[in-house]
C-alpha atoms as a PDB file:
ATOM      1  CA  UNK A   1     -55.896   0.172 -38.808  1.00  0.00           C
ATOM      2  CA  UNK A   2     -56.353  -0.999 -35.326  1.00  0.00           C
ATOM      3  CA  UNK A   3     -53.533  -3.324 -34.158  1.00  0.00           C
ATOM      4  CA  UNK A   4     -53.967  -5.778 -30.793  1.00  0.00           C
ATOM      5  CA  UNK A   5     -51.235  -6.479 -28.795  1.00  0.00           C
ATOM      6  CA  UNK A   6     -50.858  -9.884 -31.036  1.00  0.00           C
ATOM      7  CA  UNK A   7     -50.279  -7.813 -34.223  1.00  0.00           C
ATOM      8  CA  UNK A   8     -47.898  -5.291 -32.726  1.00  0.00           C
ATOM      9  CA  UNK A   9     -45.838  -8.672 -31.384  1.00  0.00           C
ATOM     10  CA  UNK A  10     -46.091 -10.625 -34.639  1.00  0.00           C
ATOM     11  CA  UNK A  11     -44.426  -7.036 -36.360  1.00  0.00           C
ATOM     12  CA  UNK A  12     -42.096  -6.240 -34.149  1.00  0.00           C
ATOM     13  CA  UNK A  13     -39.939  -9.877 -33.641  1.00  0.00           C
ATOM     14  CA  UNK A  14     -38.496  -9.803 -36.572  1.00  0.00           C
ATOM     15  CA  UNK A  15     -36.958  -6.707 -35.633  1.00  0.00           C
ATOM     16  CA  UNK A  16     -35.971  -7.024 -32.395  1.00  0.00           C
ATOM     17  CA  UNK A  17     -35.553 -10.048 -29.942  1.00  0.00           C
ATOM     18  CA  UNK A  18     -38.939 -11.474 -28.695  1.00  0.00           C
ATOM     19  CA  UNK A  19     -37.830 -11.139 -25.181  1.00  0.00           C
ATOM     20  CA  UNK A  20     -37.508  -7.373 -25.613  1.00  0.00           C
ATOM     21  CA  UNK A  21     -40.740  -7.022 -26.947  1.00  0.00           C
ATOM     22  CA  UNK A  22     -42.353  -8.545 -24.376  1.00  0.00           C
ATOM     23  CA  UNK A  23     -40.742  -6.405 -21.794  1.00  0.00           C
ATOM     24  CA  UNK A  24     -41.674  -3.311 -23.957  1.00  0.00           C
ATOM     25  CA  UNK A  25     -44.944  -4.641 -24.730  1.00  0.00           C
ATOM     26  CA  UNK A  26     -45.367  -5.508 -20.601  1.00  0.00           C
ATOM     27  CA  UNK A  27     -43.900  -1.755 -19.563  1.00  0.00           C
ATOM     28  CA  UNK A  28     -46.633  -0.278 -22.284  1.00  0.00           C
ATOM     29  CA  UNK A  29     -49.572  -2.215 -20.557  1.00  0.00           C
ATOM     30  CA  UNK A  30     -47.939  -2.086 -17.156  1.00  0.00           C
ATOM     31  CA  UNK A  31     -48.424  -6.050 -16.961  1.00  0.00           C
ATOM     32  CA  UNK A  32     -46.439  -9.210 -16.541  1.00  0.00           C
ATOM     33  CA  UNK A  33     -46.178 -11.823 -18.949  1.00  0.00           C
ATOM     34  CA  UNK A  34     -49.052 -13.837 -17.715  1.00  0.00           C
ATOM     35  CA  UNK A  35     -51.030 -10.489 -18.359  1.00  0.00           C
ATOM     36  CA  UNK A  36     -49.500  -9.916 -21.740  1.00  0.00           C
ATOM     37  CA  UNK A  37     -51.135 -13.369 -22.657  1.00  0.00           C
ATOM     38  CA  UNK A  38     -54.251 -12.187 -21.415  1.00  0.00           C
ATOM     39  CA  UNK A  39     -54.336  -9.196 -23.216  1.00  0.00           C
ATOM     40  CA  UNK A  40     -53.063 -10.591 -26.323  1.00  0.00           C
ATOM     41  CA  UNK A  41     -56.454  -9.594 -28.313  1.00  0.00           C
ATOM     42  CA  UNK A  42     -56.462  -6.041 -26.951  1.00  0.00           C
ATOM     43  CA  UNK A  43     -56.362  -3.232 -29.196  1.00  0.00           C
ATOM     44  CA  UNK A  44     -54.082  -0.300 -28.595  1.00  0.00           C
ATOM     45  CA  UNK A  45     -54.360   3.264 -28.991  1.00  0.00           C
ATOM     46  CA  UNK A  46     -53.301   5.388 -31.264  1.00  0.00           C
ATOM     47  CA  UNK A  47     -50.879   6.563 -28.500  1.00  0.00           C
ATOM     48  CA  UNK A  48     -49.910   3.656 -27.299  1.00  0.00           C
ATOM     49  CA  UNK A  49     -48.896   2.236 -30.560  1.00  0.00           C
ATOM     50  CA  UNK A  50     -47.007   5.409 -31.523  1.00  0.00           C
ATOM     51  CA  UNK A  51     -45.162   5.038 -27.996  1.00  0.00           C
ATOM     52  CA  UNK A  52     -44.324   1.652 -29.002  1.00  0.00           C
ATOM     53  CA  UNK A  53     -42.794   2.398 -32.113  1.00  0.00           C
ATOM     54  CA  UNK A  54     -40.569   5.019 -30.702  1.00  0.00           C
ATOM     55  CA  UNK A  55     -39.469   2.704 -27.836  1.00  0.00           C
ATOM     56  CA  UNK A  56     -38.564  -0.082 -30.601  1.00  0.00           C
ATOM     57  CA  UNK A  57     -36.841   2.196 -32.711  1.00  0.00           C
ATOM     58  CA  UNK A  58     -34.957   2.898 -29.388  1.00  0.00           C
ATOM     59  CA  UNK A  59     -34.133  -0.867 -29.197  1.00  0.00           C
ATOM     60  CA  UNK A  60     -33.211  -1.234 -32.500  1.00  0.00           C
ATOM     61  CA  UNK A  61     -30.420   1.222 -32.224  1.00  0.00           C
ATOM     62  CA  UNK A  62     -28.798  -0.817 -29.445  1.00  0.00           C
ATOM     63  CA  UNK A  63     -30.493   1.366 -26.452  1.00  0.00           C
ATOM     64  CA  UNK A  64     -30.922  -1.157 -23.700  1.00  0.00           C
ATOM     65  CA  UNK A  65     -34.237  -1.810 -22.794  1.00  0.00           C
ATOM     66  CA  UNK A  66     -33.785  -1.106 -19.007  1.00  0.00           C
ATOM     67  CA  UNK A  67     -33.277   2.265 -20.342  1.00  0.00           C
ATOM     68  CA  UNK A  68     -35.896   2.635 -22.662  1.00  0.00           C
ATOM     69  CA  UNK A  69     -38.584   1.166 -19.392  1.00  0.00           C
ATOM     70  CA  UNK A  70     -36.488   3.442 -16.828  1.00  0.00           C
ATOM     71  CA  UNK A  71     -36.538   0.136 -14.365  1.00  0.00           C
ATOM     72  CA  UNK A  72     -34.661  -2.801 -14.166  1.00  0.00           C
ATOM     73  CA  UNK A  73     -35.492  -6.249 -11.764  1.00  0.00           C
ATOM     74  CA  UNK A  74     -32.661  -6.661  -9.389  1.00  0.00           C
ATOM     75  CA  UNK A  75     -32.805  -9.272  -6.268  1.00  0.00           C
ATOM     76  CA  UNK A  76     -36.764 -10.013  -7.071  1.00  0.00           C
ATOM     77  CA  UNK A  77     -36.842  -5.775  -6.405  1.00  0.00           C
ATOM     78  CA  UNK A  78     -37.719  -3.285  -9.014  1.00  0.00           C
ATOM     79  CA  UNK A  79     -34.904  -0.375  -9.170  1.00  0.00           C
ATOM     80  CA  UNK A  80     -35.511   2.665 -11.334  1.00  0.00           C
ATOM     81  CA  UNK A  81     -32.403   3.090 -13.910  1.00  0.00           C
ATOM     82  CA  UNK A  82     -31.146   5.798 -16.598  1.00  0.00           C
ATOM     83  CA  UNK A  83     -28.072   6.369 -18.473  1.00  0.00           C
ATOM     84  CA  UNK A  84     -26.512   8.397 -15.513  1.00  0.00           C
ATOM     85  CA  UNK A  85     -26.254   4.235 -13.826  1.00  0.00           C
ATOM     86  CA  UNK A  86     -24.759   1.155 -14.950  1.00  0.00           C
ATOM     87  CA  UNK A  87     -27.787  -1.758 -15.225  1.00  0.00           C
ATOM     88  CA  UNK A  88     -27.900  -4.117 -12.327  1.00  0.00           C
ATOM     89  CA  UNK A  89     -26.605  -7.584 -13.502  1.00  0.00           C
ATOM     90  CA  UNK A  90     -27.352 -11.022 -12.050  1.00  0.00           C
ATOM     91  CA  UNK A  91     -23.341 -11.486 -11.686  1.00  0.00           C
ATOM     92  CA  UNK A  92     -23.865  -8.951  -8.671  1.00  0.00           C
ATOM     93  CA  UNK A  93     -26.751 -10.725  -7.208  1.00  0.00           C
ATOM     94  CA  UNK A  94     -23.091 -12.766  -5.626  1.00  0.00           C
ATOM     95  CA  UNK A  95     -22.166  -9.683  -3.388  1.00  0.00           C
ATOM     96  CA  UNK A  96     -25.667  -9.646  -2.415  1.00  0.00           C
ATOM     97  CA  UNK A  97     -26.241 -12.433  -1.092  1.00  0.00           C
ATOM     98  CA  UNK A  98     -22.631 -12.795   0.651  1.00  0.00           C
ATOM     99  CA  UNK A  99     -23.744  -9.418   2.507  1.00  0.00           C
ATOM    100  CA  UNK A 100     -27.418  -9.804   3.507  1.00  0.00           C
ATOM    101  CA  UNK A 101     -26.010 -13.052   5.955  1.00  0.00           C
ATOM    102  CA  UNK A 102     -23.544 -10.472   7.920  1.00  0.00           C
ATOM    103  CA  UNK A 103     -25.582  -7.189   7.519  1.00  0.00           C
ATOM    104  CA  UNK A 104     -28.417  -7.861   9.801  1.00  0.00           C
ATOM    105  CA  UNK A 105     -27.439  -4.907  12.822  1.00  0.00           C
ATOM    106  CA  UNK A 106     -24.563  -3.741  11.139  1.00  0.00           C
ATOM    107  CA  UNK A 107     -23.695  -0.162   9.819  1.00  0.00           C
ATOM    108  CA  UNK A 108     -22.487  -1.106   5.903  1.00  0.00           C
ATOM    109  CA  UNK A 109     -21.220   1.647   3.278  1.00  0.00           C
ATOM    110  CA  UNK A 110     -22.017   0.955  -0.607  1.00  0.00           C
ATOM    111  CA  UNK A 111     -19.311   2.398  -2.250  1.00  0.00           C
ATOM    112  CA  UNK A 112     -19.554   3.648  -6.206  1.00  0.00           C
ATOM    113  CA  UNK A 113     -23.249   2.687  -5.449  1.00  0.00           C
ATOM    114  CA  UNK A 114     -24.751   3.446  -8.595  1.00  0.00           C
ATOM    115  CA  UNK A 115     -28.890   2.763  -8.268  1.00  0.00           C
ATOM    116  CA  UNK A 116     -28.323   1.580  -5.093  1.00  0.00           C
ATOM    117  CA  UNK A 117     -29.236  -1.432  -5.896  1.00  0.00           C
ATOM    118  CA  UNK A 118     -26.055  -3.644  -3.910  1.00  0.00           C
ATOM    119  CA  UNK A 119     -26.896  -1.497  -0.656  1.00  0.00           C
ATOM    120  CA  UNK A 120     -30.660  -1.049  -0.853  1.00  0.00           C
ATOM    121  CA  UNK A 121     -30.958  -4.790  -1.763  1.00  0.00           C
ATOM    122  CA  UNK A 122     -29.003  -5.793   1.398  1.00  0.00           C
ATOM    123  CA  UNK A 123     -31.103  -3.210   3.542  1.00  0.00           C
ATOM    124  CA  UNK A 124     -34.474  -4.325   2.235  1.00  0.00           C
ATOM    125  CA  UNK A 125     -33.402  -7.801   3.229  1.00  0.00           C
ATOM    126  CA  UNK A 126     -31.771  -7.318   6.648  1.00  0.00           C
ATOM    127  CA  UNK A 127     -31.882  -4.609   9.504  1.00  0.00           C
ATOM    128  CA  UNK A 128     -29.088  -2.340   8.597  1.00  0.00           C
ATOM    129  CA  UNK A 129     -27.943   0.949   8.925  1.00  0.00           C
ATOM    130  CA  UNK A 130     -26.929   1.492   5.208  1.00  0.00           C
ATOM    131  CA  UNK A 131     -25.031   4.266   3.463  1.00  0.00           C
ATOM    132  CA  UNK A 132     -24.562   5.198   0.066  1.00  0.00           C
ATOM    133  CA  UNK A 133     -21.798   6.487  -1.849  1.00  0.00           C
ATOM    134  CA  UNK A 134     -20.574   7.683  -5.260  1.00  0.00           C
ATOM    135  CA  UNK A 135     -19.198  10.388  -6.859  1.00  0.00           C
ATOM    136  CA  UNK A 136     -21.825  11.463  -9.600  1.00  0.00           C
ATOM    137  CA  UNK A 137     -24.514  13.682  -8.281  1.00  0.00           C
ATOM    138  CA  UNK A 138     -26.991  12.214 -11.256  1.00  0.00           C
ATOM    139  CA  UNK A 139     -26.077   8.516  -9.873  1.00  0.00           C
ATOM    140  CA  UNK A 140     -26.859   9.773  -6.408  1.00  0.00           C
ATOM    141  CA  UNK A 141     -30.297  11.118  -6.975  1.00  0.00           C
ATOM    142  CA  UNK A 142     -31.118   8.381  -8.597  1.00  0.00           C
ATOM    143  CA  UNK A 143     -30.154   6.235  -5.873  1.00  0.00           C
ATOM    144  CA  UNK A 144     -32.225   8.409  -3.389  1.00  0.00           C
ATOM    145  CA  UNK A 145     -35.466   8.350  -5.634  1.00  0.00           C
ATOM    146  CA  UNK A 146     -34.954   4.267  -4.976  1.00  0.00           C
ATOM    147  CA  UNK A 147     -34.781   4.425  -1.376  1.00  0.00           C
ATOM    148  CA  UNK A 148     -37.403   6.526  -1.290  1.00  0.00           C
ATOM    149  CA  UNK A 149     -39.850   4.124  -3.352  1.00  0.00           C
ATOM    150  CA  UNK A 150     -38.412   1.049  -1.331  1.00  0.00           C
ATOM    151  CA  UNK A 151     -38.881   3.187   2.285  1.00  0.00           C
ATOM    152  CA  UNK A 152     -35.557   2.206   2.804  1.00  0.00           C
ATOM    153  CA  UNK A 153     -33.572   5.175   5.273  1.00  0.00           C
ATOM    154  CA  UNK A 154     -30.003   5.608   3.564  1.00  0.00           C
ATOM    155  CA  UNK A 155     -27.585   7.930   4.252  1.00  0.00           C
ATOM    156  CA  UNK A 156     -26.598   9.531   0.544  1.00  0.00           C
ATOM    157  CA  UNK A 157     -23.143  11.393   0.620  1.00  0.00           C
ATOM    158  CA  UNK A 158     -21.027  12.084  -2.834  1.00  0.00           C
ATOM    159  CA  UNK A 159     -17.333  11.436  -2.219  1.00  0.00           C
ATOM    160  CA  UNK A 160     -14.387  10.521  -4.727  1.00  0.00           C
ATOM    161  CA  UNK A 161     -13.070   7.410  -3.462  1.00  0.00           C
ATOM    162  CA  UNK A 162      -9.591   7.726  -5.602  1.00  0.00           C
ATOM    163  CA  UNK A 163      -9.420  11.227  -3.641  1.00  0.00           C
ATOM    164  CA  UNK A 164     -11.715  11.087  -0.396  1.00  0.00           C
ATOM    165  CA  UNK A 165     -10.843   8.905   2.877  1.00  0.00           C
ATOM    166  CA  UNK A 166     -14.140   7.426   3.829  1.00  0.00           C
ATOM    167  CA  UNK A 167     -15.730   8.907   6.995  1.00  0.00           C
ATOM    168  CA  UNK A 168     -16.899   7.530   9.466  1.00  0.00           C
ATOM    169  CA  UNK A 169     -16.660   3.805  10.986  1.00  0.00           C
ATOM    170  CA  UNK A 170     -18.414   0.637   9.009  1.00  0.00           C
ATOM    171  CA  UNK A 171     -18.918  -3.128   9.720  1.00  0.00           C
ATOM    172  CA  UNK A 172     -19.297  -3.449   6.076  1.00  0.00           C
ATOM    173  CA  UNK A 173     -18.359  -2.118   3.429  1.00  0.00           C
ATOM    174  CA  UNK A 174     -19.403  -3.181  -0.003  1.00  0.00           C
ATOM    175  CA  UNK A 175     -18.118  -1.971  -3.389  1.00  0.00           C
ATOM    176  CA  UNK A 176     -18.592  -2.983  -7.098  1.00  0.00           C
ATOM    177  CA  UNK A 177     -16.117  -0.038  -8.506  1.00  0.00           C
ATOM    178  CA  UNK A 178     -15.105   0.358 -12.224  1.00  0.00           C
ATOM    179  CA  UNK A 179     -12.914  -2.843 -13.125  1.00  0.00           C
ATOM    180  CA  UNK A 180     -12.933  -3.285 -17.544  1.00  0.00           C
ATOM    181  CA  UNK A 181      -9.860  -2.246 -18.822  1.00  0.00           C
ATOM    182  CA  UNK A 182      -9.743   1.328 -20.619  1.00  0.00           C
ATOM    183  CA  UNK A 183      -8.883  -0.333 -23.813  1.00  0.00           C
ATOM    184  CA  UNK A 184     -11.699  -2.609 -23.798  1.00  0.00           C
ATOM    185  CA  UNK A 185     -14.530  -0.777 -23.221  1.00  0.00           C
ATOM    186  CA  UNK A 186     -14.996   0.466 -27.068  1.00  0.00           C
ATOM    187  CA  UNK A 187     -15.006  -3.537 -28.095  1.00  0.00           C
ATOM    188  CA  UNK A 188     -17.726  -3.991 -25.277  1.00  0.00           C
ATOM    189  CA  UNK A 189     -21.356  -4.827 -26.745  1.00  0.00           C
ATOM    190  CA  UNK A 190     -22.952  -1.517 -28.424  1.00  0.00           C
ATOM    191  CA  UNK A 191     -25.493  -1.380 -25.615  1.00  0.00           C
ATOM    192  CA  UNK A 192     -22.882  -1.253 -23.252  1.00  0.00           C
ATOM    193  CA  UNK A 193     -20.354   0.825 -24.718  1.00  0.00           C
ATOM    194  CA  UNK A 194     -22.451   3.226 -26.738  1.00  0.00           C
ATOM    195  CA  UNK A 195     -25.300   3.746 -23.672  1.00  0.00           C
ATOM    196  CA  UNK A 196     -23.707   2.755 -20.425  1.00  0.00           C
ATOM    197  CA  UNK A 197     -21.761   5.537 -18.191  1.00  0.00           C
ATOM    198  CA  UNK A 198     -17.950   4.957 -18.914  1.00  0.00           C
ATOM    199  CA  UNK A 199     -17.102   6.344 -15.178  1.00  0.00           C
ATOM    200  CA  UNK A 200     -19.351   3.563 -13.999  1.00  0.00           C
ATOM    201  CA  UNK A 201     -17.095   1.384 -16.251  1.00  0.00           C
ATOM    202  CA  UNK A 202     -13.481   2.181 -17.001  1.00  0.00           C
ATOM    203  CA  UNK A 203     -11.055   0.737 -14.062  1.00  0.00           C
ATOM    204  CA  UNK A 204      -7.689   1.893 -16.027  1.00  0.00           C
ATOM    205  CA  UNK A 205      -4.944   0.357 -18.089  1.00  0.00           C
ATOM    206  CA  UNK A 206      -5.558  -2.976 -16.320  1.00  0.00           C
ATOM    207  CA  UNK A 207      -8.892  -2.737 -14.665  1.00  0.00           C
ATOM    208  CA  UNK A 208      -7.597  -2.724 -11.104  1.00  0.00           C
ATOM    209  CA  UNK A 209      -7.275   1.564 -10.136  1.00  0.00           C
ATOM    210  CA  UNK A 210      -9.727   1.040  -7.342  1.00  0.00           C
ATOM    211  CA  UNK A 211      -9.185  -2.073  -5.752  1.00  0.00           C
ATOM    212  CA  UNK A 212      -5.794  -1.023  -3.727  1.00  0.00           C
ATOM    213  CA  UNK A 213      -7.215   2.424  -3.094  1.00  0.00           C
ATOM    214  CA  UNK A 214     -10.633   0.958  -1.719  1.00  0.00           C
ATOM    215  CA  UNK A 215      -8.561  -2.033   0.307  1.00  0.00           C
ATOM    216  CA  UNK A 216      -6.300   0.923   1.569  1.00  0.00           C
ATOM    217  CA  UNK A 217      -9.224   2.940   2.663  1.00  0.00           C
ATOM    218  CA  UNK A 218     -11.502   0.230   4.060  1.00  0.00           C
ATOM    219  CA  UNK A 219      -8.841  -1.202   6.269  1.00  0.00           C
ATOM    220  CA  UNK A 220      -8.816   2.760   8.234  1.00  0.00           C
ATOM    221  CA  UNK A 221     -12.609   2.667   8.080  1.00  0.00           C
ATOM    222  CA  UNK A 222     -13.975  -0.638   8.975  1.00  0.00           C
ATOM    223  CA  UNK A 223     -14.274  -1.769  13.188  1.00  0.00           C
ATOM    224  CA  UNK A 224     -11.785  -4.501  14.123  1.00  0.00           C
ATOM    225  CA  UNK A 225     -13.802  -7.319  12.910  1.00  0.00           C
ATOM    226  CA  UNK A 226     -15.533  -5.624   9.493  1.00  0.00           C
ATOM    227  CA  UNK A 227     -15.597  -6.920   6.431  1.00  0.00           C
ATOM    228  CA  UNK A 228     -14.460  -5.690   2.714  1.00  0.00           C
ATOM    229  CA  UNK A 229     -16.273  -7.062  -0.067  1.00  0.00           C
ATOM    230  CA  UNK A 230     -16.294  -6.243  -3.771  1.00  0.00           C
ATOM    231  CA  UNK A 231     -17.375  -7.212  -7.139  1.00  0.00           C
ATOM    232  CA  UNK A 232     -14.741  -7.973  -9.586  1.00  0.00           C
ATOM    233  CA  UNK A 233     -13.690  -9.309 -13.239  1.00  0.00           C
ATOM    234  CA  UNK A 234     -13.870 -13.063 -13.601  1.00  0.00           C
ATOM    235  CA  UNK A 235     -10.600 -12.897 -14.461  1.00  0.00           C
ATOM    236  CA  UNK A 236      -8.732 -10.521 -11.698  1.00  0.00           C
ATOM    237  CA  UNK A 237      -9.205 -12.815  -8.487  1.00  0.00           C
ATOM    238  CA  UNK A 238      -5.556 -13.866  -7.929  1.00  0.00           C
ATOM    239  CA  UNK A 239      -4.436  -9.996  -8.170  1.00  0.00           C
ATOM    240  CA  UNK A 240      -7.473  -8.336  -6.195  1.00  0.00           C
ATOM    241  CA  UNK A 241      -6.699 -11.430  -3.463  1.00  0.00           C
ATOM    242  CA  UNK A 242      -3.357 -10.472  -3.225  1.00  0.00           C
ATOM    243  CA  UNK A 243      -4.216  -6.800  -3.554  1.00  0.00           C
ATOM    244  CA  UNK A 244      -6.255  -7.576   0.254  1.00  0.00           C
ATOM    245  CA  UNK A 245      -3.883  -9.473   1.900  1.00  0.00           C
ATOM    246  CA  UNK A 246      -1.589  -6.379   2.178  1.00  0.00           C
ATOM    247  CA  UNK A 247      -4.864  -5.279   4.358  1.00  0.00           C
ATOM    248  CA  UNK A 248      -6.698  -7.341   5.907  1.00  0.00           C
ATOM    249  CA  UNK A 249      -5.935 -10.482   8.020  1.00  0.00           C
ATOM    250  CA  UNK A 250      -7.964 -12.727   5.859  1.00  0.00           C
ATOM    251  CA  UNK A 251      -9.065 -12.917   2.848  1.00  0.00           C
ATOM    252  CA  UNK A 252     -10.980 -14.992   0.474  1.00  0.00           C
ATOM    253  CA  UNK A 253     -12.521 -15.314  -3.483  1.00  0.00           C
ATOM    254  CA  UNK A 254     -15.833 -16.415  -4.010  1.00  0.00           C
ATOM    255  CA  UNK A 255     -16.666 -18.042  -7.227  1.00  0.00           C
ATOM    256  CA  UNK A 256     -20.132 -17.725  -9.030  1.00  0.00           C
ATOM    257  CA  UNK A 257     -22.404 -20.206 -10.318  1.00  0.00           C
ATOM    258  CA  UNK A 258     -20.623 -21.137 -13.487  1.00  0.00           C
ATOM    259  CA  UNK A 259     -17.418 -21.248 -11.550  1.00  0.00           C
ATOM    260  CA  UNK A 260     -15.357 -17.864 -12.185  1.00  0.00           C
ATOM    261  CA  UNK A 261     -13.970 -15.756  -9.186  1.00  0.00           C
ATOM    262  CA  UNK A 262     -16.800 -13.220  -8.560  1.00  0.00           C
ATOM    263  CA  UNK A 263     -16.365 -11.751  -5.309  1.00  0.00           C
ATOM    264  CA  UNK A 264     -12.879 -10.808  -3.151  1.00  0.00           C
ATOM    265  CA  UNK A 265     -13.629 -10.541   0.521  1.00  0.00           C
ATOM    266  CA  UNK A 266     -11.804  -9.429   2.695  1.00  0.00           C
ATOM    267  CA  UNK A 267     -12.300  -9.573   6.824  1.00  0.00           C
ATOM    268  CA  UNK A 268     -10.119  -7.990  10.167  1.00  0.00           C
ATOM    269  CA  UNK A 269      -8.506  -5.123   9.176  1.00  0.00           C
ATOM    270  CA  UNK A 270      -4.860  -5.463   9.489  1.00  0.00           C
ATOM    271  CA  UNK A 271      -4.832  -1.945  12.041  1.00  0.00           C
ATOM    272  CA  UNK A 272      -1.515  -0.666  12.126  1.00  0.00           C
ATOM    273  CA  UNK A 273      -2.003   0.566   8.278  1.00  0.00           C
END
């Protein structure tokens, strides 16, 4: 039996949640919403409706759908995305958007960069030297594949920053590093604990392994005036802000929209460290 795009829809939402559909359904057709509407009376193939299938099936067993597409919207810019990277979340959008008004002529470092998508975004947007860094090869390449299809020139290099001094000299460097607490990562959502890359994810006992090391390093690497700047757990801003004051002359938390700490910055290097 030949199904349209309605049928397959009308099947497939009591199974999964509409919204995911949709996004299957759009990925599928490549289309946007407004084009799913639009095509809601096409039929599919026999290919395309097996593909679907799979790709639900996928979704029903908790795969995220980023996965399942391969691509993920970050910053109004598409980035490519497997299991080797976390999935770019709005909460980062924050570090973003602090960074793109001081990167503009400025050599910046992305630290446990994932995608890419903190350092590309903030490249894209400004006129920036930008370097990326991380210490899984797989999360590298993948970050380089969405450089490439952005035309965005980045500097890749693979370095351990719990091991590795950073090298060379940055105006800014930007980091969203591994900050859930080992014991809560099996109590995280299924799609994030059962799919998403636990070195991406686990920032020890109490979440806070890299933020000391990274402050420590940073302060060596960044010119006189450069700026630290990381992601963090909505509840760690007291400790990571106290963390950079034993670094850097100022520092500062930046809350989000719905008013929990978000982003530690921290600026002037204190330079006898």
């Amino acid at each position: 039996m030949v199904k349209t795009v309605s049928d397959v829809f009308n099947e497939a939402k009591s199974q999964i949640d509409k919204s995911d559909i949709s996004s299957l359904l759009c990925d599928l057709l490549s289309c946007d919403r407004a084009g799913l509407l639009l095509n809601k009376d096409r039929n599919l193939t026999e290919n395309e409706y097996k593909t679907l299938q799979k790709n639900i099936s996928l979704a029903k067993s908790g795969m995220p759908i980023a996965y399942i597409t391969g691509k993920k919207e970050f910053y109004s810019l598409n980035f490519e995305v497997t299991p080797d990277v976390l999935i770019p979340r709005p909460d980062t959008e924050m570090l973003v958007e602090f960074a793109i008004k001081h990167a503009n002529g400025k050599k910046v470092l992305d630290l446990c960069t994932g995608s890419g998508c903190i350092g590309l975004s903030v490249a894209h947007y400004t006129h920036c030297d930008i370097t990326l860094a991380d210490i899984s090869e797989k999360a590298l390449k993948i970050a380089k594949r969405n450089a490439e299809t952005l035309n965005i020139d980045a500097k890749v290099i693979k370095t351990d920053i719990l091991k590795d001094d950073i090298k060379g000299k940055y105006d800014i460097i930007l980091s969203n590093p591994p900050y859930i607490e080992s014991e809560i990562i099996p109590t995280l959502d299924k799609n994030v604990c059962d799919f998403e890359p636990h070195l991406a994810l686990d920032g020890g006992v109490d979440g806070l392994d890299f933020y000391p090391v990274i402050a420590a390093k940073a302060a060596k690497a960044l010119l006189n005036d450069g700026i630290l700047a990381v992601e963090i757990g909505y509840t760690q801003g007291k400790q990571v802000n106290e963390i950079f004051k034993k670094f850097f002359k100022e520092t500062a938390v930046l809350k989000d929209l719905a008013k929990n700490d978000r982003v530690v910055i921290g600026t002037h290097p204190i330079t006898y460290i």
